[in-house]
C-alpha atoms as a PDB file:
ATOM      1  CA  UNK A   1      -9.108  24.315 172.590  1.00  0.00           C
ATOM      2  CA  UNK A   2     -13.257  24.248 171.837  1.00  0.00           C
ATOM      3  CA  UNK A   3     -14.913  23.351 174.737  1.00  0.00           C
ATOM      4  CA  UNK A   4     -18.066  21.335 173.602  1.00  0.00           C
ATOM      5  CA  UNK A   5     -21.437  21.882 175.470  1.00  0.00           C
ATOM      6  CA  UNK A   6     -24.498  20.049 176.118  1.00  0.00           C
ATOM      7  CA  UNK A   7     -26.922  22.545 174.979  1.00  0.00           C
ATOM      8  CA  UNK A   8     -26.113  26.302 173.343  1.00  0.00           C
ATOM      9  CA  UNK A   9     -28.146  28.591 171.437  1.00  0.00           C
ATOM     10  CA  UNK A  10     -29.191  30.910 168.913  1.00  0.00           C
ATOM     11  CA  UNK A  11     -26.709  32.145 166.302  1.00  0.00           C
ATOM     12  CA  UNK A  12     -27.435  32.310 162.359  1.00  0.00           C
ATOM     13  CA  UNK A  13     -23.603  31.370 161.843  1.00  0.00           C
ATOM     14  CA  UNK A  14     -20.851  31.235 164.163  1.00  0.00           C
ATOM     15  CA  UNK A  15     -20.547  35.001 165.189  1.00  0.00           C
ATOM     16  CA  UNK A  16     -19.631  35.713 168.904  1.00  0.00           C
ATOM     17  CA  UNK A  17     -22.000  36.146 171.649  1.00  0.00           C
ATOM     18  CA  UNK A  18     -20.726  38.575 173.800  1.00  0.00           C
ATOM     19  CA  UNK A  19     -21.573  40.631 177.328  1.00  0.00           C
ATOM     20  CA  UNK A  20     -19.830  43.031 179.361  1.00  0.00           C
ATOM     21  CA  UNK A  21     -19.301  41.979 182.462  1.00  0.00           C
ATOM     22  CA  UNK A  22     -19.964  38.303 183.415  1.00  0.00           C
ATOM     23  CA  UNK A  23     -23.910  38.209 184.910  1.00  0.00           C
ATOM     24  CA  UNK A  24     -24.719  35.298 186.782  1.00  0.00           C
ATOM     25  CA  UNK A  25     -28.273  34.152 186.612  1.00  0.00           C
ATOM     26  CA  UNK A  26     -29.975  31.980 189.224  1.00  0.00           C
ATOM     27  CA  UNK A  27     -32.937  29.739 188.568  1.00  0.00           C
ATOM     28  CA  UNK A  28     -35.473  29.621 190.988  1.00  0.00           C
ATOM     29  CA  UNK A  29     -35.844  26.123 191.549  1.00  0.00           C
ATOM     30  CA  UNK A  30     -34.248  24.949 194.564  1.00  0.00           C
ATOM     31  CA  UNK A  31     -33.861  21.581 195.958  1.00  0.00           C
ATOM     32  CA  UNK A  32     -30.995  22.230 198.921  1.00  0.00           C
ATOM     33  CA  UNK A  33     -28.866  18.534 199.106  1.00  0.00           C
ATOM     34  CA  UNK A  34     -30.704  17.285 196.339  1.00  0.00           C
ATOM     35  CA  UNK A  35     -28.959  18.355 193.121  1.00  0.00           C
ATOM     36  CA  UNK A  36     -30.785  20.658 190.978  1.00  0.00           C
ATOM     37  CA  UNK A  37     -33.286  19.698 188.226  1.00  0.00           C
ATOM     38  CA  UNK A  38     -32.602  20.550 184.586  1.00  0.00           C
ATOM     39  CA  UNK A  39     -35.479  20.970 182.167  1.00  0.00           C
ATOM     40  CA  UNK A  40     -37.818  18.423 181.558  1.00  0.00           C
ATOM     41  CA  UNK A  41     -35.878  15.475 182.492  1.00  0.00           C
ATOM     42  CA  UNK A  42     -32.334  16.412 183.594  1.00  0.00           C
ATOM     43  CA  UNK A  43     -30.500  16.509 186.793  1.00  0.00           C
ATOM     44  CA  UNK A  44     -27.198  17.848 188.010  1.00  0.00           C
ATOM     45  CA  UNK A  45     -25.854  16.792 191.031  1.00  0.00           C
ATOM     46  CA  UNK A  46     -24.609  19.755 193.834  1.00  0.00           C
ATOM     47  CA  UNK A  47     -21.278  21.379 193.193  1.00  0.00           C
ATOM     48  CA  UNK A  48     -21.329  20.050 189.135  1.00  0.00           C
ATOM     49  CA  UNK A  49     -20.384  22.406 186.262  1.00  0.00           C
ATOM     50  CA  UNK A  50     -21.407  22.599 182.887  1.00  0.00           C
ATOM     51  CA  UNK A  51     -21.224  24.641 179.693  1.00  0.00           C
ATOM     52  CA  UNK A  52     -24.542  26.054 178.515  1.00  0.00           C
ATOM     53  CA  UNK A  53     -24.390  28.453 175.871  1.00  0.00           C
ATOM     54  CA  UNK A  54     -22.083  30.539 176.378  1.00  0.00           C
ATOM     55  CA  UNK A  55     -22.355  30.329 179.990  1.00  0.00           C
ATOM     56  CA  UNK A  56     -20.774  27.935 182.838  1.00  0.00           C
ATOM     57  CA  UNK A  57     -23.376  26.747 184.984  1.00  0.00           C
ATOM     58  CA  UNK A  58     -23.059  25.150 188.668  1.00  0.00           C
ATOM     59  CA  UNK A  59     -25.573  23.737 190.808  1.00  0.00           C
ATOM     60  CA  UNK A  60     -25.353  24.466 194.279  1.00  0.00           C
ATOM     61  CA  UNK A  61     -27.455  24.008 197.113  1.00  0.00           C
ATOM     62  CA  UNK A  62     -30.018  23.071 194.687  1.00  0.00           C
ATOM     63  CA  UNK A  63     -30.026  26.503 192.577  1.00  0.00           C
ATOM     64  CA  UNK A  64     -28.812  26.705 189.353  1.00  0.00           C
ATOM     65  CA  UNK A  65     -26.328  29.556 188.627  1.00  0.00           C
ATOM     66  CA  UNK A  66     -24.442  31.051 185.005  1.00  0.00           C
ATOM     67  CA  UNK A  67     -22.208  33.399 184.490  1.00  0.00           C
ATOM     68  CA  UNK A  68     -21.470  34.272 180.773  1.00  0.00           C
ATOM     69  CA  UNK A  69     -18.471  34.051 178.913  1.00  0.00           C
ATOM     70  CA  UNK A  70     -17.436  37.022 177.804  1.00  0.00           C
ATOM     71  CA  UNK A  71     -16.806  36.144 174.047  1.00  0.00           C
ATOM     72  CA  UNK A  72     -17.693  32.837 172.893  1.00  0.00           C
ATOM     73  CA  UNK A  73     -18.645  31.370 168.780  1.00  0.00           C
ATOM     74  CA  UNK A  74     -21.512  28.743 168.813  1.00  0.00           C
ATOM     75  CA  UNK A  75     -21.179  26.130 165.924  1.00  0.00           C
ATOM     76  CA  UNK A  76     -22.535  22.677 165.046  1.00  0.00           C
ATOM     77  CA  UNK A  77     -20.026  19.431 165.496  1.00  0.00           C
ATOM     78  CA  UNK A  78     -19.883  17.141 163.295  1.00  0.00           C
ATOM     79  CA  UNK A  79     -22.170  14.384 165.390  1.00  0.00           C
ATOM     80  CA  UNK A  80     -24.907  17.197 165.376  1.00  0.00           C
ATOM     81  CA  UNK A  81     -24.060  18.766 168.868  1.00  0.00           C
ATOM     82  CA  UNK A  82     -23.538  22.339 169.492  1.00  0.00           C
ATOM     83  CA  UNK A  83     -20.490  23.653 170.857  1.00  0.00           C
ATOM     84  CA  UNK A  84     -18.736  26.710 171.657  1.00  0.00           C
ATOM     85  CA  UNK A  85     -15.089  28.152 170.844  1.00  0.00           C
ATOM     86  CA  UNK A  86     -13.593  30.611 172.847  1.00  0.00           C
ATOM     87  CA  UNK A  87     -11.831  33.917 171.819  1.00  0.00           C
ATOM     88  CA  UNK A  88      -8.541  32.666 169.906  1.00  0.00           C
ATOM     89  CA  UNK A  89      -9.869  29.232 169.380  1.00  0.00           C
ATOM     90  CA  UNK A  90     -10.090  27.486 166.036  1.00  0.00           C
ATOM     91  CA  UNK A  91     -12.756  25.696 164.755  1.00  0.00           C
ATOM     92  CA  UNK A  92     -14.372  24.191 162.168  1.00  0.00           C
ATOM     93  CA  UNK A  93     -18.284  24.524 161.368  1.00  0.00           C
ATOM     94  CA  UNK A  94     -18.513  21.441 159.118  1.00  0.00           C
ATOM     95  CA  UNK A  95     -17.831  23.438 155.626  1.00  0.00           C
ATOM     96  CA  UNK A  96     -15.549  26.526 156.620  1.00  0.00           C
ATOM     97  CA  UNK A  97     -12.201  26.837 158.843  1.00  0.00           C
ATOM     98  CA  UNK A  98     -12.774  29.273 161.846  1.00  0.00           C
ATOM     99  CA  UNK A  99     -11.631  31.141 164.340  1.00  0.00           C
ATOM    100  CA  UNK A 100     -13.213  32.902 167.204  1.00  0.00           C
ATOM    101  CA  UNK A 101     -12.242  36.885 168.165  1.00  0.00           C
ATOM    102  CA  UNK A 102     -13.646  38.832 170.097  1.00  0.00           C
ATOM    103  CA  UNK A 103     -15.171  40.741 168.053  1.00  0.00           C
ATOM    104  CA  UNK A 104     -16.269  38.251 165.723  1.00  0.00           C
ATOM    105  CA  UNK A 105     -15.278  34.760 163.607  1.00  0.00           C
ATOM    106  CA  UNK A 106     -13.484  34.846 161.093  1.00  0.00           C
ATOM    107  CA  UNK A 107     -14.272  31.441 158.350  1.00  0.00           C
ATOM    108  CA  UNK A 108     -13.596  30.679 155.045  1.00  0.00           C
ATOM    109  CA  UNK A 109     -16.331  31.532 152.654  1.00  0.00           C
ATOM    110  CA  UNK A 110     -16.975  28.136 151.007  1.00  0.00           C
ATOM    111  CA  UNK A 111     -20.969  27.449 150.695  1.00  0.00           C
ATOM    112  CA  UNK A 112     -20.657  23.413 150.452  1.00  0.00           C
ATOM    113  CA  UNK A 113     -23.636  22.607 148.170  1.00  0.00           C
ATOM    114  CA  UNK A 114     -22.772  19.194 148.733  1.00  0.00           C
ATOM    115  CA  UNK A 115     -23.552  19.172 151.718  1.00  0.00           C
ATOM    116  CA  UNK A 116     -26.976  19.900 153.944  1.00  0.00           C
ATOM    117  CA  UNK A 117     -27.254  23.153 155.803  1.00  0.00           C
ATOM    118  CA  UNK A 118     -29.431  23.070 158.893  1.00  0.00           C
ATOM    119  CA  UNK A 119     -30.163  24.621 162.330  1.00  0.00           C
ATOM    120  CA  UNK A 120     -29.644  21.916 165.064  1.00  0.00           C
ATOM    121  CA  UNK A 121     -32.076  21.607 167.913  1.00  0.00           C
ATOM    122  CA  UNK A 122     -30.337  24.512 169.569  1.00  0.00           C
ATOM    123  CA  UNK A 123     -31.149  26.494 167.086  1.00  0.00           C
ATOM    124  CA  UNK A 124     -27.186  26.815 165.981  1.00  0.00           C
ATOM    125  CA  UNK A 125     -26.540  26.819 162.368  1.00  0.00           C
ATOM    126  CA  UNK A 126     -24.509  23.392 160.968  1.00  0.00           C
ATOM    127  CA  UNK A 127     -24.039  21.361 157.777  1.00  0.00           C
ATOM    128  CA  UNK A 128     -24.602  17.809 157.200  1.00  0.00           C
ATOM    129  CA  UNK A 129     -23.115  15.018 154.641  1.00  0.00           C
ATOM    130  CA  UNK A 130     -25.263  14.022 151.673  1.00  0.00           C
ATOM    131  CA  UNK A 131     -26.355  10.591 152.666  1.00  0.00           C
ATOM    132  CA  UNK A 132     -26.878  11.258 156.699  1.00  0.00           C
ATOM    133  CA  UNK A 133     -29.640   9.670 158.310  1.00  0.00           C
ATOM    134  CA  UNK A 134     -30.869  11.052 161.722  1.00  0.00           C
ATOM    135  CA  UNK A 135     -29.686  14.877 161.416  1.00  0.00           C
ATOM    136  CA  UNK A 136     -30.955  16.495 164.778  1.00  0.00           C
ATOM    137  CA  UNK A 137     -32.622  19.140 163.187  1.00  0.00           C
ATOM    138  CA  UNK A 138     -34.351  21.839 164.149  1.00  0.00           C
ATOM    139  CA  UNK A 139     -38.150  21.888 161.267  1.00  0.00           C
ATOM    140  CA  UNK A 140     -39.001  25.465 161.017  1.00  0.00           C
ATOM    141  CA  UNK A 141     -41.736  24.614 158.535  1.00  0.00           C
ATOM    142  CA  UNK A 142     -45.280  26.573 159.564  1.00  0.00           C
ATOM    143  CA  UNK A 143     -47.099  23.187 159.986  1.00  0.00           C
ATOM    144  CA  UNK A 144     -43.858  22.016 162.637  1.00  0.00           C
ATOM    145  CA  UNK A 145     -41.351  24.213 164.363  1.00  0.00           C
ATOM    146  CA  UNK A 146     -40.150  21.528 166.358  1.00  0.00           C
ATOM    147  CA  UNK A 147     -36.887  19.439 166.697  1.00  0.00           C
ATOM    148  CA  UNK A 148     -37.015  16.321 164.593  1.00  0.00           C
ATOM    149  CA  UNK A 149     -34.970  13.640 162.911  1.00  0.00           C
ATOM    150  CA  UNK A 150     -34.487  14.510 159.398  1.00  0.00           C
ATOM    151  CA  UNK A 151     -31.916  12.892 156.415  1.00  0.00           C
ATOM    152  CA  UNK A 152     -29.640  15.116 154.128  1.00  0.00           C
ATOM    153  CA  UNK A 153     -30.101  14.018 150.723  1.00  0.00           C
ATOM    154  CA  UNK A 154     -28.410  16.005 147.614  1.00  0.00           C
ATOM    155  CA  UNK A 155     -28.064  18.815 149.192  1.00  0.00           C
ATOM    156  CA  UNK A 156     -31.150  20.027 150.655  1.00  0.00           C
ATOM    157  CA  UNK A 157     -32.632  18.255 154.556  1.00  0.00           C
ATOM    158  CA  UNK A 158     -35.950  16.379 154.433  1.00  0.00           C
ATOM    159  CA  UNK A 159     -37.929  16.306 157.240  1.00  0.00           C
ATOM    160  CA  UNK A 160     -41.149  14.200 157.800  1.00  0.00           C
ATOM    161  CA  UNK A 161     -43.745  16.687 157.633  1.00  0.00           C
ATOM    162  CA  UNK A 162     -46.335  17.798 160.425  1.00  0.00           C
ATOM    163  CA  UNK A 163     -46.103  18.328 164.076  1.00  0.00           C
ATOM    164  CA  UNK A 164     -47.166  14.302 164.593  1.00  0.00           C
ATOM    165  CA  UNK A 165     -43.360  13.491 163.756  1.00  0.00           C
ATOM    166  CA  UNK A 166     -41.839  16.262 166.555  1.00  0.00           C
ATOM    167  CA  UNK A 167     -39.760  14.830 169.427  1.00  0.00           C
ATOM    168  CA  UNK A 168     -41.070  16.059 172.566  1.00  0.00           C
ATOM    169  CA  UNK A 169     -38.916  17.269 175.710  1.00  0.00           C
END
């Protein structure tokens, strides 16, 4: 099964992210009975778990800890969210057929130039359909590097241009 997360990472395609053993991580900021806070705006309440990454996150006693997965393969839904497939899990990146090993992913090797490849806000490679409005995207342009809105339109993502169209945290 793919697990979907709120928020993942890096990856160029959808190659594993691995780490020997699990290393849980703890955020300094506490808030004991209050939930813990979650970057700019976001809140989790105490004893809540969530996939970040490749990690699962809890909040307890107002600190944040993760623990990574040991194998996981970040890749771009169809809706624009990042999410993550597990070691023997299928999935598909929005042009090839995957699926996640350990030591790798294993995809088709179709390059859809009808379609819009992009990085998404988490910085995880996807593809978009000619014709979508709204693509969370990722502008990597000197004059941006910022996430935006952009449109896919034959083939190639347009952006408005400048840091004055960014979307702040």
């Amino acid at each position: 099964a793919v697990v979907s997360t709120q928020s993942t990472g890096f990856a160029e395609s959808p190659l594993p992210v691995t780490s020997s053993p699990p290393v849980p991580v703890t955020y300094s900021h506490r808030f004991p009975g209050l939930g813990c806070p979650w970057r700019a705006f976001g809140w989790f309440d105490h004893g809540a778990t969530w996939d970040e990454k490749c990690s699962t996150c809890t909040c307890k006693n107002g600190a944040i800890s993760c623990e990574e997965t040991p194998s996981c393969c970040l890749y771009v839904t169809g809706s624009g969210a990042t999410a993550r497939a597990l070691d023997g899990d299928s999935f598909y990146d929005g042009c090839n057929h995957c699926f996640c090993m350990g030591d790798g992913a294993g995809c088709t090797r179709m390059y859809c130039t009808w379609k819009c490849r992009y990085r998404n806000w988490d910085l995880v490679y996807g593809w978009a359909e000619d014709g979508d409005q709204w693509v969370q995207v990722f502008d990597e342009s000197e004059d941006a590097q910022c996430p935006k809105y952009c449109s896919c339109r034959n083939g190639k993502i347009s952006c408005d241009k400048g840091w004055e169209s960014c979307l702040m945290d």
